[in-house]
Each structure stands twice: as C-alpha cells, then as structure tokens.
Protein backbone atom coordinates (compact mmCIF):
# COMPACT_ATOMS: atom_id res chain seq x y z
CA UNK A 1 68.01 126.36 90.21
CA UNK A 2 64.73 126.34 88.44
CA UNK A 3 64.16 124.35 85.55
CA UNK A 4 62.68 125.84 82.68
CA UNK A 5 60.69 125.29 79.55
CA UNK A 6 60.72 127.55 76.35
CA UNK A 7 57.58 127.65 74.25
CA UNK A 8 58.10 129.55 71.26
CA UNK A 9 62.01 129.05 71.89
CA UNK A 10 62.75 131.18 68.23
CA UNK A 11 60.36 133.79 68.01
CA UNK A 12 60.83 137.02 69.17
CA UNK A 13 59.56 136.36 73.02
CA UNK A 14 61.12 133.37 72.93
CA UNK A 15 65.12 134.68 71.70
CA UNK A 16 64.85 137.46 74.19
CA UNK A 17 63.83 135.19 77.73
CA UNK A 18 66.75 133.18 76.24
CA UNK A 19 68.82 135.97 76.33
CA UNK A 20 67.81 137.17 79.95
CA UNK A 21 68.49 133.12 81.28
CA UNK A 22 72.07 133.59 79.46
CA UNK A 23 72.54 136.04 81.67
CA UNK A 24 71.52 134.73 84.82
CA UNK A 25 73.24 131.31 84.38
CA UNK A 26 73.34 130.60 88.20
CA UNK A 27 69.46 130.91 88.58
CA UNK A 28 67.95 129.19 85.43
CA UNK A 29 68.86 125.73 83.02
CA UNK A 30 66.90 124.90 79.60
CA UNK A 31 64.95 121.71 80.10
CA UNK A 32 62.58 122.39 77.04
CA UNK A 33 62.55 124.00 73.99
CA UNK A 34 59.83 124.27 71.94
CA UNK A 35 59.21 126.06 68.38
CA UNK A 36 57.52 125.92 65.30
CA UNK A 37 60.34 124.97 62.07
CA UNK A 38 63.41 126.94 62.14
CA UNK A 39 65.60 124.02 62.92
CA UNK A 40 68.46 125.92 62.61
CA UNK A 41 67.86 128.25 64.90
CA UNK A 42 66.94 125.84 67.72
CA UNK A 43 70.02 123.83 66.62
CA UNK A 44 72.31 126.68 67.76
CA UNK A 45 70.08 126.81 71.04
CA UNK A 46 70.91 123.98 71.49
CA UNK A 47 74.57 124.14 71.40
CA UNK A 48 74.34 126.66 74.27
CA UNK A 49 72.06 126.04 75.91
CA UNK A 50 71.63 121.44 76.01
CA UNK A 51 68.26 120.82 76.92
CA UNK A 52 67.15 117.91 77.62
CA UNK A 53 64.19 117.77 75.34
CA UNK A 54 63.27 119.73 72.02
CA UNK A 55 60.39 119.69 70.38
CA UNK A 56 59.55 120.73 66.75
CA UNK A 57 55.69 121.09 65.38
CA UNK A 58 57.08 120.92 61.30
CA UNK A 59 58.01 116.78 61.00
CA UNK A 60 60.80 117.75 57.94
CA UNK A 61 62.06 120.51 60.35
CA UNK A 62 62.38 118.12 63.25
CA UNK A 63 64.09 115.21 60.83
CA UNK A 64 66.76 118.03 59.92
CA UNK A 65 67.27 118.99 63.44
CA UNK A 66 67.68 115.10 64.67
CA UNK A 67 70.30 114.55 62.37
CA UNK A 68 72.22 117.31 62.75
CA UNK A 69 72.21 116.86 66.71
CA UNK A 70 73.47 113.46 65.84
CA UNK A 71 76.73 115.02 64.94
CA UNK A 72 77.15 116.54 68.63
CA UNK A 73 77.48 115.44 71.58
CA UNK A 74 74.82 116.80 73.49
CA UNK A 75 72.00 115.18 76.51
CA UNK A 76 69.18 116.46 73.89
CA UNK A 77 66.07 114.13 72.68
CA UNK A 78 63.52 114.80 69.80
CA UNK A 79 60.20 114.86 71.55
CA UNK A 80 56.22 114.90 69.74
CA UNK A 81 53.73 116.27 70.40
CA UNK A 82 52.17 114.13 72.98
CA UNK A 83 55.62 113.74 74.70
CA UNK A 84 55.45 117.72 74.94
CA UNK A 85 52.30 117.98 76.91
CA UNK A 86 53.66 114.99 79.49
CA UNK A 87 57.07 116.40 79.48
CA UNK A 88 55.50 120.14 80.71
CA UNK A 89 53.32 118.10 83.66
CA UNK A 90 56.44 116.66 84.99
CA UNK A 91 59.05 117.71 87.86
CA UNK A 92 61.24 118.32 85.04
CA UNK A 93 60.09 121.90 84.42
CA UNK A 94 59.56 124.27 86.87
CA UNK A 95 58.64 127.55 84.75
CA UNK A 96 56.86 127.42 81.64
CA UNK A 97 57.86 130.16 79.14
CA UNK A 98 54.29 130.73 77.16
CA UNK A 99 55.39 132.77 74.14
CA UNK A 100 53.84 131.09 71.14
CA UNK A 101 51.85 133.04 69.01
CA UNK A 102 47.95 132.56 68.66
CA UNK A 103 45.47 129.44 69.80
CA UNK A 104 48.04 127.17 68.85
CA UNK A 105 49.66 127.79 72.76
CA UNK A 106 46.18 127.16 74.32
CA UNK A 107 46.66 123.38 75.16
CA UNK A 108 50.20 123.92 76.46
CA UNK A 109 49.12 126.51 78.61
CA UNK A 110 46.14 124.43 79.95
CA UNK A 111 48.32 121.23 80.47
CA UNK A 112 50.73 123.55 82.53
CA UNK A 113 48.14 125.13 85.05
CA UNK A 114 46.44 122.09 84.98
CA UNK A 115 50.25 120.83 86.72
CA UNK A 116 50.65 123.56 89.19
CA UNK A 117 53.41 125.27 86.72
CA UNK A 118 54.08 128.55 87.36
CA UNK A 119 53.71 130.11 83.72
CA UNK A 120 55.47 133.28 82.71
CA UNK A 121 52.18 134.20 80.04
CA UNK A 122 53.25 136.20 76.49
CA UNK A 123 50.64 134.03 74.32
CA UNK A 124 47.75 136.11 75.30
CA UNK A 125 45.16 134.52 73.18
CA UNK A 126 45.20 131.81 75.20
CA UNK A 127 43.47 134.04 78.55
CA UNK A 128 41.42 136.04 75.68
CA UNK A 129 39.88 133.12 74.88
CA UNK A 130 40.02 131.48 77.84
CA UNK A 131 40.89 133.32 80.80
CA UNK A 132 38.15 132.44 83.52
CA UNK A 133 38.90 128.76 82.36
CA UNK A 134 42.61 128.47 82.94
CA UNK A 135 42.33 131.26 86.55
CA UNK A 136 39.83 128.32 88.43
CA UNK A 137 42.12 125.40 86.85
CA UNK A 138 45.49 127.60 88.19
CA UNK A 139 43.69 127.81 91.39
CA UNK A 140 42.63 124.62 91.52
CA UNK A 141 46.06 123.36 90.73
CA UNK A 142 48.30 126.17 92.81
CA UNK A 143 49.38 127.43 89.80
CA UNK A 144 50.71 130.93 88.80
CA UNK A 145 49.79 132.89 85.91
CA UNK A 146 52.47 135.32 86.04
CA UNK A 147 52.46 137.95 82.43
CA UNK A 148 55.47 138.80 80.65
CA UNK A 149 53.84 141.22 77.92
CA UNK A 150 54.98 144.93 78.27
CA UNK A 151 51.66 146.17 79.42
CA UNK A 152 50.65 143.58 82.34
CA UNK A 153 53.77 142.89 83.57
CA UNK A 154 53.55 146.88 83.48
CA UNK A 155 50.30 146.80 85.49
CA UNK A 156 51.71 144.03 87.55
CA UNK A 157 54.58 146.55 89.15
CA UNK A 158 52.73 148.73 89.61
CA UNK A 159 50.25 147.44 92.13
CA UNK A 160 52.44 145.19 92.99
CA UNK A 161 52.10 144.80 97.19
CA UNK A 162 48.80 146.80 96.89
CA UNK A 163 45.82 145.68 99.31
CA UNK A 164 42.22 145.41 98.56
CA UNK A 165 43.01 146.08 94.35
CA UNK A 166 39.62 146.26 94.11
CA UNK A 167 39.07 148.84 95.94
CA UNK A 168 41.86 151.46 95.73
CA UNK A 169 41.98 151.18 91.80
CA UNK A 170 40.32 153.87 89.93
CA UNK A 171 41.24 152.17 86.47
CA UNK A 172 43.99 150.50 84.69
CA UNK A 173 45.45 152.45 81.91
CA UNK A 174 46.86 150.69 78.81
CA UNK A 175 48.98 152.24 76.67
CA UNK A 176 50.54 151.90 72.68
CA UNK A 177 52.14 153.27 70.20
CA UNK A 178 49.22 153.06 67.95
CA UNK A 179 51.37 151.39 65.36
CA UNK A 180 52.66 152.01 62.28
CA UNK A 181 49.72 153.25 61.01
CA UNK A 182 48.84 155.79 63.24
CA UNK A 183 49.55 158.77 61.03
CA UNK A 184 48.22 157.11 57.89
CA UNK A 185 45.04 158.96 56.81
CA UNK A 186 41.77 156.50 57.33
CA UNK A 187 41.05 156.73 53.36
CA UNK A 188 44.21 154.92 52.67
CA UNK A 189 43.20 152.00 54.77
CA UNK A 190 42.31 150.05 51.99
CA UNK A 191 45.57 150.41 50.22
CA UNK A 192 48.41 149.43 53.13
CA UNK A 193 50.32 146.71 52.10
CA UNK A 194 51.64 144.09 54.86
CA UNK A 195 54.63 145.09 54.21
CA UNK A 196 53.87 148.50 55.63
CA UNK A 197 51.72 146.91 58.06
CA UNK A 198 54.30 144.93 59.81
CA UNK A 199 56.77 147.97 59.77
CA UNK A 200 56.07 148.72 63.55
CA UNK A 201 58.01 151.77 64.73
CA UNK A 202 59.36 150.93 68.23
CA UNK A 203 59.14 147.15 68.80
CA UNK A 204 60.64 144.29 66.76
CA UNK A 205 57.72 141.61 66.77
CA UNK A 206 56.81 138.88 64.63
CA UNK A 207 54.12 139.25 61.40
CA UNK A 208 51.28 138.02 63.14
CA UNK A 209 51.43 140.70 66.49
CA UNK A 210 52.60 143.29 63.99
CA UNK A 211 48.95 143.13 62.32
CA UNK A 212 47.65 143.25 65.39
CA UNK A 213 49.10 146.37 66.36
CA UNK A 214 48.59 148.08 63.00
CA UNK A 215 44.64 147.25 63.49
CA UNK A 216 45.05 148.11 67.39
CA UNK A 217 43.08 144.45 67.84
CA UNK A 218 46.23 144.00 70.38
CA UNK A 219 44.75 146.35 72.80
CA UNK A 220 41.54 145.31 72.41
CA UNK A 221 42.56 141.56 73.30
CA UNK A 222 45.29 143.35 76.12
CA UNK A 223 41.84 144.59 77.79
CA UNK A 224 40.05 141.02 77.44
CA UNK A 225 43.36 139.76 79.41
CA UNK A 226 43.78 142.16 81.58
CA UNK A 227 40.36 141.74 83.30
CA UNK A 228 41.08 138.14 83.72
CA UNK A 229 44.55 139.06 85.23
CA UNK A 230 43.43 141.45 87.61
CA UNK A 231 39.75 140.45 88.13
CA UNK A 232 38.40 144.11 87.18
CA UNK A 233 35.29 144.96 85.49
CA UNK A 234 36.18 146.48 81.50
CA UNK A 235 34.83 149.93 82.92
CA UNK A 236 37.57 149.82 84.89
CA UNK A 237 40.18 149.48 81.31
CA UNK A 238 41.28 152.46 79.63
CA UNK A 239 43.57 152.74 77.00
CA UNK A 240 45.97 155.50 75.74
CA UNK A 241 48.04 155.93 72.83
CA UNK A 242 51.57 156.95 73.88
CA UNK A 243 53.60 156.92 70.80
CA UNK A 244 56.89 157.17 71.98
CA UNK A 245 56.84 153.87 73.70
CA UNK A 246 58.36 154.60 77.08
CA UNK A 247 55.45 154.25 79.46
CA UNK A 248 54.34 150.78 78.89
CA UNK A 249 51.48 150.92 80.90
CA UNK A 250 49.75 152.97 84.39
CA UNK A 251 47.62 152.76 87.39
CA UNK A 252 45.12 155.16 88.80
CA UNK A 253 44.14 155.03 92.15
CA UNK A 254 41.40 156.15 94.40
CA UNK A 255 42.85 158.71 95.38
CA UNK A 256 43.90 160.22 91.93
CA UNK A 257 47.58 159.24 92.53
CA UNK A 258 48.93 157.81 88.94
CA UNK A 259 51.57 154.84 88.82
CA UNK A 260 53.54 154.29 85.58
CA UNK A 261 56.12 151.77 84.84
CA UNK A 262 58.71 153.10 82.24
CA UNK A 263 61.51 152.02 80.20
CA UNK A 264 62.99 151.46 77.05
CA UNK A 265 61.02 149.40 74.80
CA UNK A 266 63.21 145.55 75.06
CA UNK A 267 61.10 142.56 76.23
CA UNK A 268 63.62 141.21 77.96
CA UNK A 269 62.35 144.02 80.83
CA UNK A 270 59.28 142.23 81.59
CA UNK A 271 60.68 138.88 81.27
CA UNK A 272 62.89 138.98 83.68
CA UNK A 273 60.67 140.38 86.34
CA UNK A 274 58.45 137.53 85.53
CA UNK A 275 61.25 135.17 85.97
CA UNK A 276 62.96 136.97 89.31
CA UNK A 277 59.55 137.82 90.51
CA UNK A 278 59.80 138.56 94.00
CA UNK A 279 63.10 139.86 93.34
CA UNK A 280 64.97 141.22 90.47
CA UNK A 281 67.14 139.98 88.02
CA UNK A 282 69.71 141.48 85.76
CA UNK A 283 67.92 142.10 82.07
CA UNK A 284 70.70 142.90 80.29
CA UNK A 285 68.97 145.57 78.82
CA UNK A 286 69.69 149.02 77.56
CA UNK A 287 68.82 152.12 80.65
CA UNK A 288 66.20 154.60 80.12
CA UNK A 289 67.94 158.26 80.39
CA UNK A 290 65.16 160.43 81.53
CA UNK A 291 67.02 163.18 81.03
CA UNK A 292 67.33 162.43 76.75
CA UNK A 293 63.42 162.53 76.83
CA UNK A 294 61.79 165.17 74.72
CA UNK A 295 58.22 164.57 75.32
CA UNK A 296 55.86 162.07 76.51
CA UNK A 297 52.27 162.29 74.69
CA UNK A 298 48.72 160.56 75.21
CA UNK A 299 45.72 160.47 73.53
CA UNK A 300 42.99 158.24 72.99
CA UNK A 301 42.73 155.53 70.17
CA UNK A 302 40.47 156.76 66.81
CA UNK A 303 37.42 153.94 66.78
CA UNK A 304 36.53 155.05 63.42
CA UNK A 305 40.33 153.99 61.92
CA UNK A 306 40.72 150.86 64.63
CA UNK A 307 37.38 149.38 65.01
CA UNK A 308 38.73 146.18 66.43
CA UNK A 309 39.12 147.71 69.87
CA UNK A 310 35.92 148.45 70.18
CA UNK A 311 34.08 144.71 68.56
CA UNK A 312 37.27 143.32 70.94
CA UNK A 313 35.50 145.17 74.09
CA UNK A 314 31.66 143.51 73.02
CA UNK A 315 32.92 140.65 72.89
CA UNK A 316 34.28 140.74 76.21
CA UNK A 317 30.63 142.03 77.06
CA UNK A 318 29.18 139.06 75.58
CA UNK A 319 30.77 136.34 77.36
CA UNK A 320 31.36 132.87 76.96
CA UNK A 321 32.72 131.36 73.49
CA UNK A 322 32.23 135.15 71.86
CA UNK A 323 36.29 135.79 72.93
CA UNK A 324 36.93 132.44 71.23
CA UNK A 325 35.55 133.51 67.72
CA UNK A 326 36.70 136.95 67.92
CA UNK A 327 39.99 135.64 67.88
CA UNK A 328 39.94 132.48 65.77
CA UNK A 329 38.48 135.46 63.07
CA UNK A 330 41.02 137.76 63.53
CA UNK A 331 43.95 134.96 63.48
CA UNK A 332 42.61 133.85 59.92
CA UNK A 333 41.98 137.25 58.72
CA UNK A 334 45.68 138.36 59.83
CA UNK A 335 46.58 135.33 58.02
CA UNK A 336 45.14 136.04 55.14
CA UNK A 337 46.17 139.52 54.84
CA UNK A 338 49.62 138.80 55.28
CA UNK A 339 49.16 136.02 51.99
CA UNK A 340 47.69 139.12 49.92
CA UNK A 341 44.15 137.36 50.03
CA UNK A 342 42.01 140.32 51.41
CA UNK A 343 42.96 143.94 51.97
CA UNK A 344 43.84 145.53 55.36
CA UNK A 345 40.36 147.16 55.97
CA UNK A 346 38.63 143.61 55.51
CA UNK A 347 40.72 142.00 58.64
CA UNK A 348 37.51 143.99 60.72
CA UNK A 349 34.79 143.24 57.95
CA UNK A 350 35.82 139.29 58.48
CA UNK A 351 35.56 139.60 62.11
CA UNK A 352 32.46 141.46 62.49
CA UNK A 353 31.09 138.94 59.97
CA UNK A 354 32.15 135.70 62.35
CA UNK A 355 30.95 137.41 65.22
CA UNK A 356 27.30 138.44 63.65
CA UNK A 357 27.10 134.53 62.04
CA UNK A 358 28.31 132.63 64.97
CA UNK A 359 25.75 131.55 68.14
CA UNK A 360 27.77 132.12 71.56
CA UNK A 361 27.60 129.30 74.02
CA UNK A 362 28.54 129.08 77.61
CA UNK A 363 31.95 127.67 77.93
CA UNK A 364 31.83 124.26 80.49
CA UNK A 365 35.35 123.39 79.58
CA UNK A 366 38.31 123.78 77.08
CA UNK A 367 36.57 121.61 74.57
CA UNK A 368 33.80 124.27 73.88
CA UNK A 369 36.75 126.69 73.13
CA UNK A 370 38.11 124.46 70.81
CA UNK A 371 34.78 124.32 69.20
CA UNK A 372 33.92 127.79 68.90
CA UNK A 373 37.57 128.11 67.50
CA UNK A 374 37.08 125.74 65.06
CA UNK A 375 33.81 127.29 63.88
CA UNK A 376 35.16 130.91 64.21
CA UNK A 377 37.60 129.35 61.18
CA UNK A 378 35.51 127.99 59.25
CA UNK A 379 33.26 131.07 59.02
CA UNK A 380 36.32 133.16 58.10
CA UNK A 381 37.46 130.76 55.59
CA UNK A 382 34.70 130.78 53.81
CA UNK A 383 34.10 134.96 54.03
CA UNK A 384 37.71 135.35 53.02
CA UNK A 385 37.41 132.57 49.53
CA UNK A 386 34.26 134.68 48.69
CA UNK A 387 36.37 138.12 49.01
CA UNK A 388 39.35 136.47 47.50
CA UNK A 389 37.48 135.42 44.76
CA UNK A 390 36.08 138.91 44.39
CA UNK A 391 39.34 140.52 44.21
CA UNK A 392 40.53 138.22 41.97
C-alpha cells in the first residue's frame, strides 16, 4: 500500500486526489496532509481519512485545528513547517501529491526529488521556474516527476510507450478553453471585474488559476513545463483553443498521425493515472458519451487579447532566472487584481514591466530562484502601489 502525502489537501487538486484515494482504499493511506487555513475542512479530512501528520501554514488556523482534534480520538499530530520538509524526506511517504498553488510549493517539491519521492506534479510553477533544476536533482535522486494537470498528464498518454520521443514527435499540441473571456471583445479588457474573471466556463478551479486562464498566462507557463517534462525544444509547442473542453491535450507525430486524449473535464482523470501509473485505477468519474457530442472546434489563441502567452514563450527563450520573474510578476499582479488594486489589462503591463527592469542570471541552484523571486516581487510591488495610487 503506498503511503501518501497531500499538499494542498483543500484546494481544488487537492479535494479531488482525495476523492480518487477514497475510492481506491486498498491501494492508498493518508500519511500527510498539508494546506493553507481552512481548518475545518482538513478537520473533516481528518476524520476520514487519520493521517498521521497535518500540517497548517496559518498559526490561528492550526491552534483551531489542534484543539478540535483534541476532542477525537484519532493517530494525528500538528506538524511546522520544518517538521513538513523532514516528514516528506522520510519512508513515511511514498507519493507526494504537489497541488499547492504558486512558488509557495517550490521547496516542498525540491525537498521531495531531492528524497527520491515519486511526485504526482499539479503546482506547475514550481518546473516553470525551475524545471531543469528539480529534472538533474530527480535524476540524481531516482526520483519521478510524474504530472497530474489535464494537459501533461494528457501528453503523457499519449506517448506513453513511445521510443525515440524525440524523434517521432512532430509537436505537442496544447489545448484550452480560452477562458471565460474568450468571447469578450478586447476593448472591454479594461473593464472585467474578477468576479467575471474567475467565472471559468468548464472547470471549477481556485481564484488564482482562474486569472490565469482568463489572461491565457496558464498556457503560456503549460509550454514552459511542458518542455521540461518532455525535453522538447518550444518550436516543438503548439497550442489550440478547444472551447468545449473535451480534448485536453494531442500529439503529432512524424508521420502526421494525431493522438488525443479525451474526456470529460474532472481532475480526478489525470490524478488517478498519475497515481495507478502503469496501470489504471478507478476515477470515479463521470464517462464521456461520444455519441452526445455536437462539435469539437480549434483555433489558435488571439496574442493581441492574451499577450501573456507570448512574454511567457520569451521568457522561456531567455533562460535562466527570466521564468522565475515572469512568474513571481504574474503571481503578484493576479494578486492584486483579485484585491481590486489594478485592472485586468495591467496583470500584462506589470509583467512586462518586471521582466524589462529585472537583470537575468544563470541559475546555479534553488537559492538564485528564490532570489530572482524575491526581486520579481518587489518590482511588482512597487509598479502596482504606483498604479494603485493612480487609480485611486
């Protein structure tokens, strides 16, 4: 049975693996949980699922949870934050379930390749900004890098038992629904709200990948990750809009033969192939009925409405820490957005800002990441208090 830790245990990546163990009780136990502050959410994860260890980042949230644990009989201890990166090098966990949102997962994920872990990836920030990094430090470590968002683990299936990937693929094709504001006329930009920003039409995500998707910065980051996960040149990473949501990513060979994994939008689909990879697992999920489709559409993304794929792909070009400020930028910009600081069409003028301010350096280890991440901030900061107090 293997042993397995939850980063991110109450967010939406987090809920949904959960649900997938539930259902494969005989395979999987909960020797971690990790989250942010909803203490009463972990507290009924807790109930059914008794891990060993929990871990809270908020200290009030964590005080609530330890005292209302107190009342139940149950194996779990309270852990910190140093006792979470020991607990995830030890024999105790098995699989490490990366789902938190943003830089914030980057240590976690380095402590666990850094321990041979094989790591079911959903926190892609982490291999945007550090992808070459943690790939020699997995292989260094026999670790596995294994992703569980809906367009690699798409990818992943389909050239799954392919030879010489190299060679025989044409070009990986990513696909999305391009969001909720897909259909919203460019000259309105400046007036979407996040409440109409985070209103995605297929997929039920949290605030700060909702943004992402309305500025279609999650594809360009999904290309920075994907040629670390496959080891292919960005030429080789196209993307498509598709917005019914069904084919969650393709392969094109060689020989012009086209692969494409499909199904009905649920993460729980490409977390449990991470989880029963070689074999497959129940999901629990809903069945796609091919024969209730209508159409399938594609069609590529508008640069001049969703500039961040394109200042996503340079950086990529660019190399070294440039990954690392193009996202500590576009974390504080989201952030800001979503507190009614800036307006929707400045998340890209704060990032192009970072980027044009900010020296890139050659990354020798994680502490240059950290660095550049910490700078990337602090430029965005101080661009969004000069905006803010412009608006204001």
């Amino acid at each position: 049975m293997s042993k397995i830790a939850v980063l991110g245990a109450t967010g939406s990546i987090g809920t949904s693996a959960l649900e997938v163990i539930e259902s494969n009780k005989d395979k999987f136990s909960i020797s971690l949980l990790a989250a942010d502050s909803n203490s009463k959410k972990i507290f009924q994860q807790c109930l059914k699922f008794n891990p060993r260890y929990v871990y809270l980042r908020n200290n009030t949230a964590a005080k609530e949870l330890k005292k209302t644990l107190s009342t139940k009989n149950l194996r779990t201890v309270i852990i910190d934050e140093s006792e979470l990166l020991e607990i995830i090098s030890l024999p105790e966990v098995d699989i490490v379930i990366a789902g938190i949102v943003g830089i914030a997962g980057l240590k976690l994920v380095h402590k666990a390749a850094e321990s041979g872990k094989r790591i079911l990836l959903a926190n892609k920030e982490s291999y945007v900004v550090a992808g070459e990094l943690l790939n020699d430090l997995a292989k260094a470590n026999k670790a596995t890098i294994f992703p569980i968002d809906s367009e690699h683990s798409a990818i992943h299936q389909c050239i799954s038992g392919e030879k010489n990937i190299g060679k025989n693929i044409y070009k990986l094709i990513l696909t999305g629904s391009g969001g909720p504001l897909l259909n919203v006329s460019l000259k309105n930009f400046p007036n979407i709200t996040p409440e109409e920003a985070v209103s995605h039409p297929i997929w039920s995500m949290g605030k700060k990948i909702s943004i992402d998707s309305a500025t279609m910065m999650n594809k360009g980051l999904e290309v920075i990750e994907a040629k670390w996960l496959f080891n292919l040149s960005p030429e080789k990473i196209d993307i498509l809009v598709h917005p019914e949501g069904i084919i969650h990513s393709m392969v094109e060979f060689k020989d012009a033969s086209i692969i494409a994994q499909m199904s009905v939008p649920d993460m729980k689909i490409p977390i449990a192939y991470g989880l029963g990879f070689p074999n497959r697992i129940e999901s629990n999920s809903e069945r796609l009925r091919l024969e209730q489709l209508e159409n399938l559409s594609f069609f590529r993304p508008d640069l001049e409405k969703f500039p961040c794929i394109k200042i996503a792909r340079e950086a990529l070009e660019s190399g070294g820490t440039a990954t690392a400020l193009l996202n500590a930028a576009n974390e504080e910009a989201v952030s800001a957005f979503l507190d009614k600081k800036i307006k929707f069409t400045q998340i890209f003028e704060i990032i192009s800002f970072v980027m044009d301010k900010n020296p890139i350096k050659a990354v020798k280890e994680i502490g240059c990441i950290l660095e550049a991440d910490r700078q990337g901030r602090e430029s965005s900061v101080n661009r969004i208090n000069k905006i803010n107090g412009s608006i204001s």
